[in-house]
C-alpha atoms as a PDB file:
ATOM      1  CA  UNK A   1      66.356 -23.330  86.016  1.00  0.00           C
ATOM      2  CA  UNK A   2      64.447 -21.303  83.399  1.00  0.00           C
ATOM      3  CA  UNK A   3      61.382 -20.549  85.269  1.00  0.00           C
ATOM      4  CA  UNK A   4      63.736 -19.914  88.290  1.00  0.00           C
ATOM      5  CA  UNK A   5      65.729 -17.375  86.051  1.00  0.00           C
ATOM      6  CA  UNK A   6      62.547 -15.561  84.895  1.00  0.00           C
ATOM      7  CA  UNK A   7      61.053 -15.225  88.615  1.00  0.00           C
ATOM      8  CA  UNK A   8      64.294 -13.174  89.233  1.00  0.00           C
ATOM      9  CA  UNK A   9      64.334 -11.278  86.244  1.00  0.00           C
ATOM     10  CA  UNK A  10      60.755 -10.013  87.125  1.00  0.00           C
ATOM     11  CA  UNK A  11      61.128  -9.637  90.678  1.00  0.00           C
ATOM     12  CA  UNK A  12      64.813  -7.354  89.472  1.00  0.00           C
ATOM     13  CA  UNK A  13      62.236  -5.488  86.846  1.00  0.00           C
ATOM     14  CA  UNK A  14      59.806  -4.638  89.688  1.00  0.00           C
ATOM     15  CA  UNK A  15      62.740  -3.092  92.081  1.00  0.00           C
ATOM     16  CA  UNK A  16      63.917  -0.937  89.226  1.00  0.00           C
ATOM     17  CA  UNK A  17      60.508   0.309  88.260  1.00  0.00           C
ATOM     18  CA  UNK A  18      60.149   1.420  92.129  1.00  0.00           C
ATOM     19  CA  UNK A  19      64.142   2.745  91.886  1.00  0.00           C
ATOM     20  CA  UNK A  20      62.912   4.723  89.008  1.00  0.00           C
ATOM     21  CA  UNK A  21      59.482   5.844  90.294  1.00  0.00           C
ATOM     22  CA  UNK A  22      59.521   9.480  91.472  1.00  0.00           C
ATOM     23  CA  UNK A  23      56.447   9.300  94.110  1.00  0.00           C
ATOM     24  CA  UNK A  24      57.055  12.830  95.117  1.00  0.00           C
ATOM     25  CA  UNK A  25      56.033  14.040  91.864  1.00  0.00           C
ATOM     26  CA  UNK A  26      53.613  11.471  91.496  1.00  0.00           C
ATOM     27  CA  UNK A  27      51.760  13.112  94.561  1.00  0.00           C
ATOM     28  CA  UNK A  28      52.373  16.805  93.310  1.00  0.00           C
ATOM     29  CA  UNK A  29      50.324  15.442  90.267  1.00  0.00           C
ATOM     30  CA  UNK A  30      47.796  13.885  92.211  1.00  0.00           C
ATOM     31  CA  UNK A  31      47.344  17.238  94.466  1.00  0.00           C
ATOM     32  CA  UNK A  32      46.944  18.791  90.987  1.00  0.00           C
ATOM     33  CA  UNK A  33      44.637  16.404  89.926  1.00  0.00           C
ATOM     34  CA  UNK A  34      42.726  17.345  93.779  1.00  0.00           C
ATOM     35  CA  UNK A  35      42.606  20.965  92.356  1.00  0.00           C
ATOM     36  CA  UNK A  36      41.267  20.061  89.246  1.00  0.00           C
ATOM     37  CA  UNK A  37      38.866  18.274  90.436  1.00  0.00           C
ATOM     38  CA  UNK A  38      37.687  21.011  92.869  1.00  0.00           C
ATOM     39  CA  UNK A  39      37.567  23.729  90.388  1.00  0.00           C
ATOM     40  CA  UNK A  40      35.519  21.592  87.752  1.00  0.00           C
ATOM     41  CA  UNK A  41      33.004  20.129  90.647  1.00  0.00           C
ATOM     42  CA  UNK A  42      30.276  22.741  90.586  1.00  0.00           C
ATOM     43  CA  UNK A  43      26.876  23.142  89.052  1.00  0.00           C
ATOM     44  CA  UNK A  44      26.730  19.339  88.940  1.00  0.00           C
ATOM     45  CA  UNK A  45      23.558  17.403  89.695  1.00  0.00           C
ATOM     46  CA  UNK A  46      23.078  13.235  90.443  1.00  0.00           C
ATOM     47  CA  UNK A  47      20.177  11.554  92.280  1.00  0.00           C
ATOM     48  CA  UNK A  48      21.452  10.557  95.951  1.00  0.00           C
ATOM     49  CA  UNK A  49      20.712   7.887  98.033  1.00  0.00           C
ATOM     50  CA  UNK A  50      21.663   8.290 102.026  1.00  0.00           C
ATOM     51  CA  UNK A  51      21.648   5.219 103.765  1.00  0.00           C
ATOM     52  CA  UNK A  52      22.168   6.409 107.960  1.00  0.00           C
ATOM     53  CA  UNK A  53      22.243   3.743 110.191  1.00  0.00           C
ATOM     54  CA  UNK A  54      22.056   4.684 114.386  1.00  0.00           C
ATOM     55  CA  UNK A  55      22.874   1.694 116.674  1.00  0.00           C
ATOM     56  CA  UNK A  56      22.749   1.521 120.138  1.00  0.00           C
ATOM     57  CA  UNK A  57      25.157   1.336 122.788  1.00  0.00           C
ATOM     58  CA  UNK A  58      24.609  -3.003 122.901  1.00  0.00           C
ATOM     59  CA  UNK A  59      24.938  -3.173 119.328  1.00  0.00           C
ATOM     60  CA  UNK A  60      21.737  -3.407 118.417  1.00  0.00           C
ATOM     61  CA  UNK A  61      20.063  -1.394 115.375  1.00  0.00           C
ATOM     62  CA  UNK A  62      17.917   1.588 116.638  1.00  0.00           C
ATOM     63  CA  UNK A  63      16.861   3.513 113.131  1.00  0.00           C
ATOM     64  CA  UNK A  64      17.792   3.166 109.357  1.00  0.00           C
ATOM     65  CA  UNK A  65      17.060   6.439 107.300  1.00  0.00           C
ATOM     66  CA  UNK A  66      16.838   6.214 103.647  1.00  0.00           C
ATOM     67  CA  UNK A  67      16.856   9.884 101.701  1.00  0.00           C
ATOM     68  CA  UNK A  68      16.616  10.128  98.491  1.00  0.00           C
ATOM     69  CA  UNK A  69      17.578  13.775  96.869  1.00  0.00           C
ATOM     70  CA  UNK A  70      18.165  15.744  94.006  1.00  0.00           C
ATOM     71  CA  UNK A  71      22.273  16.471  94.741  1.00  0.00           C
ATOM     72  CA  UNK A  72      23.286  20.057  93.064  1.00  0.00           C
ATOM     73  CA  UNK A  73      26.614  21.396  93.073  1.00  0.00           C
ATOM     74  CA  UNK A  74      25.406  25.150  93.915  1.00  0.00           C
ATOM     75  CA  UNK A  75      27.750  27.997  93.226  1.00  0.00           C
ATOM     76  CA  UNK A  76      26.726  30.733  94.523  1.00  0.00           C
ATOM     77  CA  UNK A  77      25.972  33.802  92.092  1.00  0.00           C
ATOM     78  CA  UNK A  78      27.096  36.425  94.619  1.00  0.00           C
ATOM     79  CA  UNK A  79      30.366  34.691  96.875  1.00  0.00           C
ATOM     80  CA  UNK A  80      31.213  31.929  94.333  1.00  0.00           C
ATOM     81  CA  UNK A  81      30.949  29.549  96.907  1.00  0.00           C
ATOM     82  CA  UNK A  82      30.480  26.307  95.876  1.00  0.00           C
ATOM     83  CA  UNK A  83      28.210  24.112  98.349  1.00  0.00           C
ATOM     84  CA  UNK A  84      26.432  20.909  98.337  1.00  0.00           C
ATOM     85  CA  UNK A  85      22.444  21.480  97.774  1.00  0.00           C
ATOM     86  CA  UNK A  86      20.087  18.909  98.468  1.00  0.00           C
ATOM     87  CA  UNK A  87      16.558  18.577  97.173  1.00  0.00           C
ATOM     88  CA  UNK A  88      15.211  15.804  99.370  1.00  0.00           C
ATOM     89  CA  UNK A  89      12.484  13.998  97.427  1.00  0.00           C
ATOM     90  CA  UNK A  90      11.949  10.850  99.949  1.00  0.00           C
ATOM     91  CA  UNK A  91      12.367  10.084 103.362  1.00  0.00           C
ATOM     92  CA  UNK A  92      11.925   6.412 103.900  1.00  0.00           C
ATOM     93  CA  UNK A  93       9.647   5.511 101.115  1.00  0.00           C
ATOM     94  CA  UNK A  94       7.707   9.150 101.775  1.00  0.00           C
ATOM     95  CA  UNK A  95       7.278  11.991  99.655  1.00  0.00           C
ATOM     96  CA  UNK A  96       8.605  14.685 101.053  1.00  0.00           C
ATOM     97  CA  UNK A  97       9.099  17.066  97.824  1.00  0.00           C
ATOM     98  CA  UNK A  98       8.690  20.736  98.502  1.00  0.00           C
ATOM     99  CA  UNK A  99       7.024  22.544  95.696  1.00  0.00           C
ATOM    100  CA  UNK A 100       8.453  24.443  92.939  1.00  0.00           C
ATOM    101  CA  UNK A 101       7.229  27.816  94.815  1.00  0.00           C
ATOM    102  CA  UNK A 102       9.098  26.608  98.063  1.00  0.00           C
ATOM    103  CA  UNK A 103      12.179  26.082  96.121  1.00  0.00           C
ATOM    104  CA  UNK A 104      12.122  29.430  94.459  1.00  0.00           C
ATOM    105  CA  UNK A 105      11.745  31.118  97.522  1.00  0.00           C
ATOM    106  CA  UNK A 106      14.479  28.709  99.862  1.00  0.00           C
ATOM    107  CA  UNK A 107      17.003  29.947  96.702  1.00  0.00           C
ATOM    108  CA  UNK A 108      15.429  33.927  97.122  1.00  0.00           C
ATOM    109  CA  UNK A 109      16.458  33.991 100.203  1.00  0.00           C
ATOM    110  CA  UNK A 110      19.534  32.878  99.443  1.00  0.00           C
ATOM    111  CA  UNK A 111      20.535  34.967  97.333  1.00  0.00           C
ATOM    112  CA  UNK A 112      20.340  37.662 100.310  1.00  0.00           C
ATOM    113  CA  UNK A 113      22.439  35.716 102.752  1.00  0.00           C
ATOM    114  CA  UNK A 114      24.382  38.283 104.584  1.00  0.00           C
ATOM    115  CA  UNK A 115      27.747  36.030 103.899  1.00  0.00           C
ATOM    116  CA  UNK A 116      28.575  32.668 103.236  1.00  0.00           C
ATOM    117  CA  UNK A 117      28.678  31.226 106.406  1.00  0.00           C
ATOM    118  CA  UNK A 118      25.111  31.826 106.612  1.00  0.00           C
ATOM    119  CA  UNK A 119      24.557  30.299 102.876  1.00  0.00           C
ATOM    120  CA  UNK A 120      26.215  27.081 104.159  1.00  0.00           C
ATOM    121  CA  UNK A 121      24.322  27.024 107.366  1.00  0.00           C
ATOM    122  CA  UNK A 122      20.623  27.660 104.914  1.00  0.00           C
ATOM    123  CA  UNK A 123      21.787  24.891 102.831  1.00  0.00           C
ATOM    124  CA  UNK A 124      22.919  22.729 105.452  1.00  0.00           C
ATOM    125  CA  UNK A 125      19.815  22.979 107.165  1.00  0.00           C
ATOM    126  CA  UNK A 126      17.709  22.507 104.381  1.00  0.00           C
ATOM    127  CA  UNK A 127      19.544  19.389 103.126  1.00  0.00           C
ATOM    128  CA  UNK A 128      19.957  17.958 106.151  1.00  0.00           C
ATOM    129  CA  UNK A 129      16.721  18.313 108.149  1.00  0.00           C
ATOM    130  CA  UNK A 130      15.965  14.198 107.945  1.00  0.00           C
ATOM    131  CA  UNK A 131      19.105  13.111 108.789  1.00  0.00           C
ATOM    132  CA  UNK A 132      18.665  12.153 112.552  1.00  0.00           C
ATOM    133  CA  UNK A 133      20.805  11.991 115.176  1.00  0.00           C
ATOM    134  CA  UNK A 134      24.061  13.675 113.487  1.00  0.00           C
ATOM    135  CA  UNK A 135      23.999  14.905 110.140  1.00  0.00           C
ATOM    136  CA  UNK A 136      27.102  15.397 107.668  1.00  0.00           C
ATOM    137  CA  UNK A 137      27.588  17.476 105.151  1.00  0.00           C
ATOM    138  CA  UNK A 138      30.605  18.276 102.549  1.00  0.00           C
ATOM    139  CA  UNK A 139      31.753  14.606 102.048  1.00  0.00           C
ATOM    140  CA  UNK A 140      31.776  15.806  98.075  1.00  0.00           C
ATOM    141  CA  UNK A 141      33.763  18.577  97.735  1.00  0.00           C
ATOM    142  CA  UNK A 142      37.070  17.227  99.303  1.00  0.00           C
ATOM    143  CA  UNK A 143      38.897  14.112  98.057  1.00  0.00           C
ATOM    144  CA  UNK A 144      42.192  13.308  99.945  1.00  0.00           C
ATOM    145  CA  UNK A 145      43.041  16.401 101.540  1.00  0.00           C
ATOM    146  CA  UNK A 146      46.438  14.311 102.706  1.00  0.00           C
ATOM    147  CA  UNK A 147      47.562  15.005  99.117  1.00  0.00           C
ATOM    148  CA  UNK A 148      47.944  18.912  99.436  1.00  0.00           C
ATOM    149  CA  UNK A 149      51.832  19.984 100.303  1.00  0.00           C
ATOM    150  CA  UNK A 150      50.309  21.424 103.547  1.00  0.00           C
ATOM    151  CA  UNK A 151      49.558  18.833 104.914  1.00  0.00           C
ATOM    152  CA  UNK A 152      52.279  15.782 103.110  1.00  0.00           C
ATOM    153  CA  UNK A 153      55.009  16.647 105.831  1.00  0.00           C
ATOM    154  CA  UNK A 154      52.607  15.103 108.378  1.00  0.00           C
ATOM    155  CA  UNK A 155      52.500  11.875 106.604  1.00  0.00           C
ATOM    156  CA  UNK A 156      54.666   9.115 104.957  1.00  0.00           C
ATOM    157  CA  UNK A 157      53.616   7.409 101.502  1.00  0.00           C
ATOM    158  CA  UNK A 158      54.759   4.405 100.265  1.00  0.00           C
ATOM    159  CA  UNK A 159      53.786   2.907  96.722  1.00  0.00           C
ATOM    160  CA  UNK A 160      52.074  -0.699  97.675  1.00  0.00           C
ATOM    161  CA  UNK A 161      50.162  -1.994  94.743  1.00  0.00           C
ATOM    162  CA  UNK A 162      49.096  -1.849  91.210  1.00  0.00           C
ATOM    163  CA  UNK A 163      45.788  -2.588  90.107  1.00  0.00           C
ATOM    164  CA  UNK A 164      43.141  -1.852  87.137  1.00  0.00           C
ATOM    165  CA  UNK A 165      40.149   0.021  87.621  1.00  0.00           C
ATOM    166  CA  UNK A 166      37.449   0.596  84.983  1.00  0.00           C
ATOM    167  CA  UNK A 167      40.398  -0.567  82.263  1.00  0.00           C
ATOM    168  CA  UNK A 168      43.024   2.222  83.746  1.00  0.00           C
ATOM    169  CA  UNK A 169      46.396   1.259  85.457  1.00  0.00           C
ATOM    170  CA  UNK A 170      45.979   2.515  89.181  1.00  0.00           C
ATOM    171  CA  UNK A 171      48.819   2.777  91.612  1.00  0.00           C
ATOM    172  CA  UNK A 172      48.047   2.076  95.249  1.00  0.00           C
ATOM    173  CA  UNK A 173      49.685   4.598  97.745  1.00  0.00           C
ATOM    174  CA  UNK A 174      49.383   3.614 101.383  1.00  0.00           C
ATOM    175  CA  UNK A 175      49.810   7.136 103.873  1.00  0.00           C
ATOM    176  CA  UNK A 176      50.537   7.113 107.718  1.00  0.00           C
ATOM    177  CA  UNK A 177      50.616   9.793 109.770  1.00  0.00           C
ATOM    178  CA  UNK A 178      53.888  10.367 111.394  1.00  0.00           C
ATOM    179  CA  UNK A 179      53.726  13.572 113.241  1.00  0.00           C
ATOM    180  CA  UNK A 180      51.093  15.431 114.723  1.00  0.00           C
ATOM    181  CA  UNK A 181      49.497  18.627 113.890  1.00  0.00           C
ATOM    182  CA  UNK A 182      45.996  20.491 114.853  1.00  0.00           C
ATOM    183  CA  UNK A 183      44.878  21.022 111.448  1.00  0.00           C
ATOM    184  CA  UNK A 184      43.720  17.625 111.936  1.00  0.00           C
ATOM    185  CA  UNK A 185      41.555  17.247 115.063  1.00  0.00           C
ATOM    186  CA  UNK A 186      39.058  15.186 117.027  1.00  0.00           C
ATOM    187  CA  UNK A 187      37.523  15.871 120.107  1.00  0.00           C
ATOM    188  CA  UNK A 188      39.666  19.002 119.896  1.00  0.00           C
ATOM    189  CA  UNK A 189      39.774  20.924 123.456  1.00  0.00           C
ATOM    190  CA  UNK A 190      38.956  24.559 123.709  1.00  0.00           C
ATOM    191  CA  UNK A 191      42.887  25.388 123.828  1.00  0.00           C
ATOM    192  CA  UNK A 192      43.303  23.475 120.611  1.00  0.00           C
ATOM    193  CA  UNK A 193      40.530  25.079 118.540  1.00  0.00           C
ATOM    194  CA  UNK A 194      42.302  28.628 119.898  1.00  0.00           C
ATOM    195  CA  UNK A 195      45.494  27.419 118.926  1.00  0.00           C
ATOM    196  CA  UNK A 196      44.086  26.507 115.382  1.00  0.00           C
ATOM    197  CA  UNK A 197      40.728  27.181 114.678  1.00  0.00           C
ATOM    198  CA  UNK A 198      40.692  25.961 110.922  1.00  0.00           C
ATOM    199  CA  UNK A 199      41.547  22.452 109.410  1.00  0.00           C
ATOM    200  CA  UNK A 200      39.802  18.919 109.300  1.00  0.00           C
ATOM    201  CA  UNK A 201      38.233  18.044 112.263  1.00  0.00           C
ATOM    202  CA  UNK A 202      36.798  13.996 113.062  1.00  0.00           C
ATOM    203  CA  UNK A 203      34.587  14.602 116.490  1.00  0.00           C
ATOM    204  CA  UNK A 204      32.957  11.652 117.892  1.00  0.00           C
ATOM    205  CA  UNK A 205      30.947  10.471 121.216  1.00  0.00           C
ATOM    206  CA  UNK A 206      33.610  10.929 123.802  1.00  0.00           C
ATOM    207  CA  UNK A 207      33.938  11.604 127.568  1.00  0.00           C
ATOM    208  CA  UNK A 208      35.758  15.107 127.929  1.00  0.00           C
ATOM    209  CA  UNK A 209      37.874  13.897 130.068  1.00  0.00           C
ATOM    210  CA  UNK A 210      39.821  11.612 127.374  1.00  0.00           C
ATOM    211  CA  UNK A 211      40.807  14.862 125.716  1.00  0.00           C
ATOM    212  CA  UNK A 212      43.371  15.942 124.306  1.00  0.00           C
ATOM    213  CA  UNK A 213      42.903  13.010 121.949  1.00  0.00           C
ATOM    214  CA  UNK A 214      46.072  12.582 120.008  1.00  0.00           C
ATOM    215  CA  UNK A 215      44.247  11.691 116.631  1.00  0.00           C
ATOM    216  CA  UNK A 216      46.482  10.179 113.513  1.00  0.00           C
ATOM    217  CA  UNK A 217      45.532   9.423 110.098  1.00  0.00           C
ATOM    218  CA  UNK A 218      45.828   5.859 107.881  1.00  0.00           C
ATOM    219  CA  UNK A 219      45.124   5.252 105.014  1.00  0.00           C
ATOM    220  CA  UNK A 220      45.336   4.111 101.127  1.00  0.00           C
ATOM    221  CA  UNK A 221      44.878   5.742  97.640  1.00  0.00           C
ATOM    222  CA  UNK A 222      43.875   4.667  94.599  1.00  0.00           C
ATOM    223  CA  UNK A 223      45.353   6.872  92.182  1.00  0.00           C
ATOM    224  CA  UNK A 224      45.265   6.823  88.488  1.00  0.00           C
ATOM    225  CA  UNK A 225      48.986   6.506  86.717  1.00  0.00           C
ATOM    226  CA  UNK A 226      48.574   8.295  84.057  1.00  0.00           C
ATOM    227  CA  UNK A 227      46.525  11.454  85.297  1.00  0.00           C
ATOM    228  CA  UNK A 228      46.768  10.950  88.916  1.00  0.00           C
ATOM    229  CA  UNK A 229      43.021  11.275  89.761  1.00  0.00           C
ATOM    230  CA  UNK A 230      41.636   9.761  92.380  1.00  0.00           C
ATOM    231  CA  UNK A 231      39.602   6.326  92.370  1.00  0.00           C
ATOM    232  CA  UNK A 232      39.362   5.501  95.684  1.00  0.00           C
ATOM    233  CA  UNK A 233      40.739   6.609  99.594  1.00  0.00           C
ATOM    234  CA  UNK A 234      40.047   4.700 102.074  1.00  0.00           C
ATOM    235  CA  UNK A 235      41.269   5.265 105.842  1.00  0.00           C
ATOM    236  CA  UNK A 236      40.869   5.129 109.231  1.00  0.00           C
ATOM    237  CA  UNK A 237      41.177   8.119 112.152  1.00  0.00           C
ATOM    238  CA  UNK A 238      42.867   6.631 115.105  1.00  0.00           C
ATOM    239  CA  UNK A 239      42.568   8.401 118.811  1.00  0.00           C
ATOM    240  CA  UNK A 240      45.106   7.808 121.598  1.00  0.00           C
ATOM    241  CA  UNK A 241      43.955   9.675 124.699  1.00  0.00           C
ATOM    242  CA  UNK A 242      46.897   9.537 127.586  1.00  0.00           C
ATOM    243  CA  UNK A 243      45.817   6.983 129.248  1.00  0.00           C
ATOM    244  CA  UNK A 244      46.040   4.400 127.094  1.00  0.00           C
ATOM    245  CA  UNK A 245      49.032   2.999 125.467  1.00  0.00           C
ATOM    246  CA  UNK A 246      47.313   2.071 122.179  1.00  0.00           C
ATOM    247  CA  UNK A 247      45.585   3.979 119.104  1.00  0.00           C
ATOM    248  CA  UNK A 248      42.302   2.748 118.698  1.00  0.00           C
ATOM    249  CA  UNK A 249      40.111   3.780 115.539  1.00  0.00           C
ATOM    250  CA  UNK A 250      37.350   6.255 116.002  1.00  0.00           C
ATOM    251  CA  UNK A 251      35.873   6.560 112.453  1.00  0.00           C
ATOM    252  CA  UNK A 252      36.486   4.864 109.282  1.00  0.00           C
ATOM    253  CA  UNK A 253      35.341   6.131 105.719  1.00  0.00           C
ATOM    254  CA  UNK A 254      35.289   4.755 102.228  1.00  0.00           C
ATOM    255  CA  UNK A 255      35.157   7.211  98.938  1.00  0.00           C
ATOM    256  CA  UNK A 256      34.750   5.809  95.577  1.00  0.00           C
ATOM    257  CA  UNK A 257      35.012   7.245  92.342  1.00  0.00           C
ATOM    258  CA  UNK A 258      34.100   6.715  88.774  1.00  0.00           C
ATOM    259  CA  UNK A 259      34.714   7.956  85.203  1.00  0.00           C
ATOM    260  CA  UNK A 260      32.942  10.907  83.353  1.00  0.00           C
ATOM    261  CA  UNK A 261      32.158  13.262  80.365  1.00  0.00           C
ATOM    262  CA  UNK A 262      33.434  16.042  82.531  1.00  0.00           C
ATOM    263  CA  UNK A 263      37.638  15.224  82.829  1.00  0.00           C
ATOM    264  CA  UNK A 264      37.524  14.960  86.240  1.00  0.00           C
ATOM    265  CA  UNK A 265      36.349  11.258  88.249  1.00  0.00           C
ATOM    266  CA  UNK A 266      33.263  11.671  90.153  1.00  0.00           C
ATOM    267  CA  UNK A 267      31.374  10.561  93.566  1.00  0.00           C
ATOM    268  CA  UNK A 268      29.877   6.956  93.420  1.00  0.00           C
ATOM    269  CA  UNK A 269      29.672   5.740  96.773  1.00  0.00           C
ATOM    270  CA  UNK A 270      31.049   7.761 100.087  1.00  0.00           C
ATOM    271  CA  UNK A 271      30.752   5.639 103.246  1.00  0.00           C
ATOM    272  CA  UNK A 272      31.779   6.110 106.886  1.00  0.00           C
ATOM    273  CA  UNK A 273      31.384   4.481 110.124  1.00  0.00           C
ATOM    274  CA  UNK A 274      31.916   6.169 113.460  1.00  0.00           C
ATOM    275  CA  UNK A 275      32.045   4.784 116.669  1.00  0.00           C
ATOM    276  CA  UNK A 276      30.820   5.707 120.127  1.00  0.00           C
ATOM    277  CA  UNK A 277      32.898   6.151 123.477  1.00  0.00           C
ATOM    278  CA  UNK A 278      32.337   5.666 127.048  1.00  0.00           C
ATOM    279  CA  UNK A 279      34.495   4.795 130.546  1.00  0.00           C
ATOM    280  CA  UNK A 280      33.037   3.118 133.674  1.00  0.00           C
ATOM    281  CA  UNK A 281      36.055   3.495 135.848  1.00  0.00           C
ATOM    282  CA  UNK A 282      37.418   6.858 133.853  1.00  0.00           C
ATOM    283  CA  UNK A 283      40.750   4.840 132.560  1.00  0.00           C
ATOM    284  CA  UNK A 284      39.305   2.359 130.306  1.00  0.00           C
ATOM    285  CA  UNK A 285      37.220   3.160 127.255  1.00  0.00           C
ATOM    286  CA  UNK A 286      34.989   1.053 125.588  1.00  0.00           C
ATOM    287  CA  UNK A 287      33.821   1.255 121.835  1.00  0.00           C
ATOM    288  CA  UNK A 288      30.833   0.716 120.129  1.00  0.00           C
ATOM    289  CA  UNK A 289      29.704   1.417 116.382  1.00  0.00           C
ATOM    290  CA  UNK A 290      27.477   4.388 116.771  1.00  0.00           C
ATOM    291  CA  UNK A 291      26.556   4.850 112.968  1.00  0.00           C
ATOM    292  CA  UNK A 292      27.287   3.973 109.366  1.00  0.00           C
ATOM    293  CA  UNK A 293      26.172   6.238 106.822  1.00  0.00           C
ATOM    294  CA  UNK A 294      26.222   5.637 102.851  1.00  0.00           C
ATOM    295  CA  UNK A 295      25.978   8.193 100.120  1.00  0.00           C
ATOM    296  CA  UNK A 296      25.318   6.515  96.496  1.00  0.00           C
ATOM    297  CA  UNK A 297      25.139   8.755  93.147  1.00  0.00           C
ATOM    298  CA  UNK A 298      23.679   8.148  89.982  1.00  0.00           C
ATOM    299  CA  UNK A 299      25.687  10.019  86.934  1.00  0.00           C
ATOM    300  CA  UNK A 300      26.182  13.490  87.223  1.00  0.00           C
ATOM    301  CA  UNK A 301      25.006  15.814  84.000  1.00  0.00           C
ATOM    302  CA  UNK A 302      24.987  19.335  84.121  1.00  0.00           C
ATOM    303  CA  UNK A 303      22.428  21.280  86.143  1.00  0.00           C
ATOM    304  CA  UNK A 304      19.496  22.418  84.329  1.00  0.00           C
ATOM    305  CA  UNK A 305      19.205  25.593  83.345  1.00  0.00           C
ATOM    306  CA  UNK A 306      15.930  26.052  84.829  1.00  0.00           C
ATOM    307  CA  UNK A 307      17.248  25.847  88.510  1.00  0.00           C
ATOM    308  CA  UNK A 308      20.184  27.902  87.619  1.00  0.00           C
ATOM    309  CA  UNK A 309      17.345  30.766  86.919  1.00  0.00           C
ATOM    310  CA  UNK A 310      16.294  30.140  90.363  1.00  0.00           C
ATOM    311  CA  UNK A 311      19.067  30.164  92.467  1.00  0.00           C
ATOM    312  CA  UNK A 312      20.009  34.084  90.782  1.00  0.00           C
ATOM    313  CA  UNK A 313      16.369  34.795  91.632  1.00  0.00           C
ATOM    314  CA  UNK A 314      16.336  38.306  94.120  1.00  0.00           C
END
């Protein structure tokens, strides 16, 4: 009877901890947290390792890239804008280094980029020019976008766990997406992107004609109780085209965090997997796994001071 009695006296404890738990604030702290974490992100530097793997339509591997880089967090001197910047010092056990001189004048040139579209599309292509078959790009510099009051009406959350991470209390948050909007696209058709030509787009290998694609968000957070930072989010990007009468997924990603000197929890390992589509009749689609990339840090530190000088170089 006693151990009976103190099973119900915990399970009564844990319903009026969630009674008393205010998520909705508990998310407007973690958006804040999202903020945070985006204005302190800059002028940041780690060793990165990409891991892209391409498969082929029967399964079967068809190339592994390894890249190895010098990862900045570049602000630019002129617009502000903060970007990722990638050094690539290895491309599948080759060196591939550019010089110091070819540095100095990639970051000249720069610095006379008409606007900053065309900074992003420099550093884009110079970070991403061994990537393959699809690159990516900006995995960094957003953490759970889900959390931001834009875009929380679109979603439900429910509090699903507790757990400890690195010796912190974390709370689990589980998000579905409930209603649709086109700030959050894939495959988007031309009418779409007119409709709404900004927000988070997930684009995969997909027939045009299973468009518009219906795409919904699930997923899970692992945010930190006291501060509400971000440890993990993991989710998947579902597609359900009219003609069938089930979501499947379309791309998966992983993003892991860890502690630092800085206040805010940094990149340790981002991961994603995105899948390929095709139809032989033009009702049924079939799915393969396409690629999985892998992005792995090493600690971030302040940039030096060195390639700060070279970046403001006219």
């Amino acid at each position: 009877m006693v151990a009976t009695a103190c099973v119900v006296m915990v399970v009564f404890a844990r319903q009026a901890e969630a009674q008393s738990f205010d998520l909705t604030a508990f998310l407007d702290k973690a958006d804040h947290a999202t903020a945070q974490y985006q204005s302190t992100f800059k002028n940041l530097t780690a060793e990165e390792q990409k891991t892209f793997d391409y498969f082929r339509a029967d399964g079967s591997l068809d190339e592994s890239r390894k890249i190895k880089s010098v990862f900045i967090i570049y602000q630019s001197p002129k617009t502000h804008l903060v970007a990722e910047f990638r050094n690539v010092t290895e491309f599948n056990g080759k060196n591939v280094s550019r010089s110091d001189s070819s540095i100095a004048r990639f970051f000249a040139k720069l610095a006379h980029a008409d606007s900053s579209t065309e900074e992003i599309s420099r550093l884009r292509k110079e970070g991403n020019r061994f990537d393959g078959k699809s690159e990516s790009y900006g995995m960094t510099l957003i953490q759970a976008f889900v959390l931001n009051r834009f875009f929380r009406p679109f979603f439900e959350f429910q509090v699903v766990g507790r757990e400890r991470i690195e010796d912190r209390d974390v709370i689990v948050v589980e998000y579905h997406q409930t209603k649709p909007t086109l700030s959050i696209k894939a495959n988007a058709t031309d009418d779409e992107r007119k409709a709404e030509p900004s927000g988070i787009s997930f684009d995969t290998e997909l027939p045009d004609r299973f468009r518009p694609t219906n795409p919904r968000l699930h997923g899970k957070l692992w945010l930190d109780a006291e501060t509400g930072q971000l440890w993990r989010n993991e989710f998947d990007v579902t597609i359900q085209p009219a003609p069938r009468e089930q979501p499947i997924v379309s791309s998966s990603f992983a993003l892991e965090y860890r502690s630092s000197e800085f206040g805010i929890l940094l990149p340790k390992r981002l991961s994603s997997i995105g899948y390929r589509f095709s139809s032989k009749n033009g009702r049924d689609l079939e799915r393969t796994k396409a690629a999985t990339k892998t992005f792995e840090y090493s600690k971030f530190s302040k940039s030096d001071s060195e390639i700060k000088d070279v970046k403001t170089t006219n």
